[in-house]
Protein backbone atom coordinates (compact mmCIF):
# COMPACT_ATOMS: atom_id res chain seq x y z
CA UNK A 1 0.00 0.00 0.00
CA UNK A 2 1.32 3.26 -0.75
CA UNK A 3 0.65 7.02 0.42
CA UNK A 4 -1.23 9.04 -2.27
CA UNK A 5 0.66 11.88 -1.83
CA UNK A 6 4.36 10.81 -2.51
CA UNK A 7 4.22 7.37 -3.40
CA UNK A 8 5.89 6.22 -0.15
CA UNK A 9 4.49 2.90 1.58
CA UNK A 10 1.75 3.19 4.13
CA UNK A 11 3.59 1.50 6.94
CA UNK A 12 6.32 2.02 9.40
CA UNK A 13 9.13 -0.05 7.09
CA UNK A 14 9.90 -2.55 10.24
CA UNK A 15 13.12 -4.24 9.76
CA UNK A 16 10.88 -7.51 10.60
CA UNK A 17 7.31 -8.68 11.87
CA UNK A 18 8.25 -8.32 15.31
CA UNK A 19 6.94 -11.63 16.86
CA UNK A 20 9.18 -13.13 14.09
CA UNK A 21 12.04 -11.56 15.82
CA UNK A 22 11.18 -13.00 18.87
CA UNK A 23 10.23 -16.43 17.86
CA UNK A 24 14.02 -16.23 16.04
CA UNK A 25 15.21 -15.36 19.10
CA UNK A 26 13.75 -18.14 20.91
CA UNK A 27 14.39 -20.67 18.48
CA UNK A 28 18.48 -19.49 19.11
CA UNK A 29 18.14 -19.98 22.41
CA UNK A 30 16.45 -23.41 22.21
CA UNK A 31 19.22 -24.83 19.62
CA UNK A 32 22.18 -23.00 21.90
CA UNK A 33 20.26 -25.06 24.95
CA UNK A 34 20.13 -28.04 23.10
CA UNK A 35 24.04 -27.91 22.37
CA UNK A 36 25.17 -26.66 25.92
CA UNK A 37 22.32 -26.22 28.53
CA UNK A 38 22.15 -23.52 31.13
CA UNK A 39 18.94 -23.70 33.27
CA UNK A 40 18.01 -20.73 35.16
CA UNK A 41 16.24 -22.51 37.72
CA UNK A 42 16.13 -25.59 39.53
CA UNK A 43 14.72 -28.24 37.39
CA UNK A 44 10.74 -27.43 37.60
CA UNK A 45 10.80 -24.49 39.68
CA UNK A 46 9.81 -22.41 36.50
CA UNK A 47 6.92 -24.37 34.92
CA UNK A 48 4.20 -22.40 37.30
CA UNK A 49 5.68 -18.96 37.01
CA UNK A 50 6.77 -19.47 32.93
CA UNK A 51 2.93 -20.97 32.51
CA UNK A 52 1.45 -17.49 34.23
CA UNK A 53 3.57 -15.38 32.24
CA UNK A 54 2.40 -16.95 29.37
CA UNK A 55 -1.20 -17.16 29.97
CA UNK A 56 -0.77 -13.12 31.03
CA UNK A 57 1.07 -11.84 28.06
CA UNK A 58 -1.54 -13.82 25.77
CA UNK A 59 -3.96 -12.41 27.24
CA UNK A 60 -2.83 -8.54 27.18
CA UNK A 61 -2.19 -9.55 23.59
CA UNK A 62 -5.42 -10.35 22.76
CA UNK A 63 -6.81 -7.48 24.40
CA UNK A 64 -4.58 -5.20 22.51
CA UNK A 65 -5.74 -6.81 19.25
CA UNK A 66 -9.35 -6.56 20.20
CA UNK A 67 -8.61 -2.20 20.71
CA UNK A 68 -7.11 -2.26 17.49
CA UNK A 69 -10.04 -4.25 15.61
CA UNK A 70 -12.83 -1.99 17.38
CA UNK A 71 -10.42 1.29 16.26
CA UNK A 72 -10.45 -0.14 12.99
CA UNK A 73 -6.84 0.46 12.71
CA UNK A 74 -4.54 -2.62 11.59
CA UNK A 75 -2.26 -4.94 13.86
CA UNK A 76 0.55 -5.61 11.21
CA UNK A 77 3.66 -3.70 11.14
CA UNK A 78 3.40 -3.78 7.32
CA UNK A 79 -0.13 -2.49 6.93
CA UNK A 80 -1.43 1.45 7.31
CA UNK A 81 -2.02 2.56 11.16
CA UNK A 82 -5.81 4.21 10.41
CA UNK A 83 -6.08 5.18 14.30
CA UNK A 84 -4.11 5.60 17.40
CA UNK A 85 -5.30 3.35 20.14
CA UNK A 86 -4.89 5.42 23.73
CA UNK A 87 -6.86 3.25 26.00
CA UNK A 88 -6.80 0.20 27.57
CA UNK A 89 -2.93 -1.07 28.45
CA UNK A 90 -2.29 2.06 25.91
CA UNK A 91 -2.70 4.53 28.92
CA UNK A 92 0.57 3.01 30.14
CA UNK A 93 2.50 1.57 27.25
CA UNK A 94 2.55 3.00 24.15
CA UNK A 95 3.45 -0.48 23.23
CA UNK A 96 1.84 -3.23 25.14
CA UNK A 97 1.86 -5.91 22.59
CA UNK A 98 5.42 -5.81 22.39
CA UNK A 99 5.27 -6.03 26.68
CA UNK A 100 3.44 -8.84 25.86
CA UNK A 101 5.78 -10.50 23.45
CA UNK A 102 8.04 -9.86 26.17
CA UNK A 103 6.63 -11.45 28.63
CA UNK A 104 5.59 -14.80 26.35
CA UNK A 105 9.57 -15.13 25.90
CA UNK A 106 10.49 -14.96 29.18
CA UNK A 107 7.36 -17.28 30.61
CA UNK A 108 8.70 -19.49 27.73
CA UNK A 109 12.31 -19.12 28.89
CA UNK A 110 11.03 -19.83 32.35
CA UNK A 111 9.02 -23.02 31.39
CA UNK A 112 11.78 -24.69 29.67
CA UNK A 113 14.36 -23.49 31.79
CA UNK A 114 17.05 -22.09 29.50
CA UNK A 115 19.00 -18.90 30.26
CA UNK A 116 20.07 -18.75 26.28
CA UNK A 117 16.39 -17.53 25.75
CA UNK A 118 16.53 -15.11 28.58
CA UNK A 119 20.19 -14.02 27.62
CA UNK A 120 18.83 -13.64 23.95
CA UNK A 121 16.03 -11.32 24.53
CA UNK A 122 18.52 -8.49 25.55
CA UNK A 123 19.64 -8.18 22.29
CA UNK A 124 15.94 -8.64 21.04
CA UNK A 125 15.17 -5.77 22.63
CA UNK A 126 17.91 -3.21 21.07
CA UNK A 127 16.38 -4.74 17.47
CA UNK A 128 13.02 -3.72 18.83
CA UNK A 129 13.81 -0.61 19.99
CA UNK A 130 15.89 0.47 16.55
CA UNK A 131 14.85 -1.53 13.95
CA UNK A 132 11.10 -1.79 14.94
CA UNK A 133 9.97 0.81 17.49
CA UNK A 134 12.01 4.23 16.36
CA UNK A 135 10.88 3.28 13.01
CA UNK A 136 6.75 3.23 14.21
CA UNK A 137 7.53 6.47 16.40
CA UNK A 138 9.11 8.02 13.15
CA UNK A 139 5.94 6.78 10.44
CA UNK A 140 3.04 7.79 13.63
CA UNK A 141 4.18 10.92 14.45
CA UNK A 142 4.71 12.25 10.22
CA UNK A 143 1.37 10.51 10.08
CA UNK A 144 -0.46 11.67 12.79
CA UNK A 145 1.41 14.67 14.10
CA UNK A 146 0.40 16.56 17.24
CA UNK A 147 -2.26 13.81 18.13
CA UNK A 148 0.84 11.23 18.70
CA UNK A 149 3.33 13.74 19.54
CA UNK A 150 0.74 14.32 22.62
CA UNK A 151 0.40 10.49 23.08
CA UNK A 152 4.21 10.05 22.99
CA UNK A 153 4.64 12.49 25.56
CA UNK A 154 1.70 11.34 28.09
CA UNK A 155 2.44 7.64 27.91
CA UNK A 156 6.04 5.62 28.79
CA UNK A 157 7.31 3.75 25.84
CA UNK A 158 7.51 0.28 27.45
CA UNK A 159 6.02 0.48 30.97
């Protein structure tokens, strides 16, 4: 899709589909755990809090996608933002989904027990914040202007 007024695509130009970045980075840490294990916990002590993690950052996930759908804006990094979502988790995060994508790799690094996954989402996160997040900041605020501008500086980027 491209912007009628200078041929330009419609969409933030994400390096990648963010939870492809971090189901890459889990899928590193499970093969690196596979070759030379490091557990972060005693063996089981993580299934209960990695499960609850999970089920929590599903669950803010879904809620975030529900905002979007009744905003009628898209989820999709590569797709047009029609609407800025401000309520909800969005009165605290200006980016709850990717809290929640957070928090589903460390539950998952916690259920399986592997500090590779934990040790890879550090890096995860400097890709989000550069490659995916400055990059939406950049494309909502030419888009939308003082409306995000006044979003951006109400609500925390992460938490």
């Amino acid at each position: 899709m491209t912007d009628s007024n200078d041929g330009r695509p419609d969409n933030p130009g994400v390096i990648t589909h963010p939870p492809f970045l971090y189901a890459g980075a889990l899928a590193a840490g499970a093969a690196l755990d596979w070759l030379i294990p490091l557990p972060v916990l005693a063996a089981g002590a993580g299934l209960v809090p990695g499960i609850a993690l999970i089920v929590l950052a599903l669950a803010l996930a879904f809620w975030c996608f529900g905002l979007f759908r009744r905003a009628g804006t898209n989820v999709p990094t590569n797709r047009p933002v029609t609407a800025i979502v401000t309520d909800g988790p969005y009165r605290f995060s200006r980016n709850p989904i990717y809290v929640a994508l957070t928090a589903l790799s460390v539950g998952i690094a916690l259920w399986v027990n592997s500090w590779w996954m934990l040790g890879l989402l550090l890096p995860t996160l400097v890709i989000m914040n550069v490659g995916v997040i400055d990059r939406e900041e950049r494309y909502l605020t030419a888009k939308f202007g003082d409306e995000y501008l006044a979003f951006k500086k109400r609500v925390r980027r992460w938490l």
